[in-house]
Protein backbone atom coordinates (compact mmCIF):
# COMPACT_ATOMS: atom_id res chain seq x y z
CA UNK A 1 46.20 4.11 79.28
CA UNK A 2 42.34 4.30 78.29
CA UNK A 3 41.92 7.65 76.22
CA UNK A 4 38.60 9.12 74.76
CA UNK A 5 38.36 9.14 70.83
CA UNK A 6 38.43 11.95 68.94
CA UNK A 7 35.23 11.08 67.59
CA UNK A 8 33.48 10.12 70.39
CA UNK A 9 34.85 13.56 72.05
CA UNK A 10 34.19 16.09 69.21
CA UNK A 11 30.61 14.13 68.85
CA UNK A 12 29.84 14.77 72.47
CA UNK A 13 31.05 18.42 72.60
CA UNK A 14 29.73 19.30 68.91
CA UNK A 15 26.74 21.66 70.35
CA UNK A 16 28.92 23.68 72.16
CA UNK A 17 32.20 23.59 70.42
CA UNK A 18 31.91 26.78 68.83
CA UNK A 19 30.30 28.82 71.61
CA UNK A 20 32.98 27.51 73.95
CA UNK A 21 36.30 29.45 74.97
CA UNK A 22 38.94 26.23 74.50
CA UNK A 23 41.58 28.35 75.06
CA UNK A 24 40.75 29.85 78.32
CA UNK A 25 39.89 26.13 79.77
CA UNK A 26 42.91 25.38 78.58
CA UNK A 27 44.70 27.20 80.00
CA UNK A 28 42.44 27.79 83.63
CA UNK A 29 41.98 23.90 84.20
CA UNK A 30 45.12 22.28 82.35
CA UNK A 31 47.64 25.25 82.38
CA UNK A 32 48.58 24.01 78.79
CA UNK A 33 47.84 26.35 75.58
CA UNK A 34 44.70 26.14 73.38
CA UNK A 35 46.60 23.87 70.80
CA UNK A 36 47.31 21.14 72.99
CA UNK A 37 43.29 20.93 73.83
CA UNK A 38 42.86 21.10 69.94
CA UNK A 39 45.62 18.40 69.56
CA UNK A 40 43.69 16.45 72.24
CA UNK A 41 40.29 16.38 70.79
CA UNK A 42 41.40 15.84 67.61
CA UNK A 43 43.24 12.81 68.57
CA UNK A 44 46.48 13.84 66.75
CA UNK A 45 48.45 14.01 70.06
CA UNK A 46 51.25 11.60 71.42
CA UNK A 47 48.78 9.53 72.94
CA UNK A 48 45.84 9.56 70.29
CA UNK A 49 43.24 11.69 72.96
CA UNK A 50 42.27 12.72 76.24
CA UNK A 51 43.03 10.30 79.07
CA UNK A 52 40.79 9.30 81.38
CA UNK A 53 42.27 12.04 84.12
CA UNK A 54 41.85 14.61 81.12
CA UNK A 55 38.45 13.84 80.04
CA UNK A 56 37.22 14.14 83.84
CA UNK A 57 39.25 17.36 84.07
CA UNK A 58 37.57 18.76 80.93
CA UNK A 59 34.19 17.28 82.33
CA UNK A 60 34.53 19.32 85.76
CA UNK A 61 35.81 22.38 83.48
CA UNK A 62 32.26 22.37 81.53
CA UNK A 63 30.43 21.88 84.82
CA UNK A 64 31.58 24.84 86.52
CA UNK A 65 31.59 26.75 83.64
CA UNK A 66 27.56 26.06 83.52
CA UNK A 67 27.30 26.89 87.43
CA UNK A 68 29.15 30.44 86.96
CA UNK A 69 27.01 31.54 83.82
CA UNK A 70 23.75 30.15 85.30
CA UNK A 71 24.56 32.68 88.51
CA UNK A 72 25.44 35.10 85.85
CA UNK A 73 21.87 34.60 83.75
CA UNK A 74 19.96 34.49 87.74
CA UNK A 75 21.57 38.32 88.13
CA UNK A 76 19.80 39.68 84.97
């Protein structure tokens, strides 16, 4: 099974890692807790990352996160 690095995933989230809520899209779009996302990006889970399933799951998380605070920022 074809997993994303936890290089190459903590590289490509880096900007927003900090200003990000892990553990609520953890638990909204996996229904797992914020230490299995951690465990994920870090690589130091069973399977050494996010699969391919996962990484599109976290990729569709970030999307409509963006949509809902652009309609947010459009309201002020």
């Amino acid at each position: 099974m074809e997993t994303l690095q936890k290089t190459n995933a903590k590289s490509v989230l880096w900007d927003i890692i900090v200003d990000v809520s892990w553990a609520n899209i953890s638990k909204k779009y996996f229904g797992r807790s914020r230490s299995w996302l951690h465990h994920k990006l870090d690589g130091t889970d069973s399977k050494g990352g996010l699969t391919k399933e996962e990484t599109e799951t976290l990729k569709e998380s970030l999307l409509d996160l963006s949509e809902r605070i652009k309609k947010c920022a459009k309201k002020l």
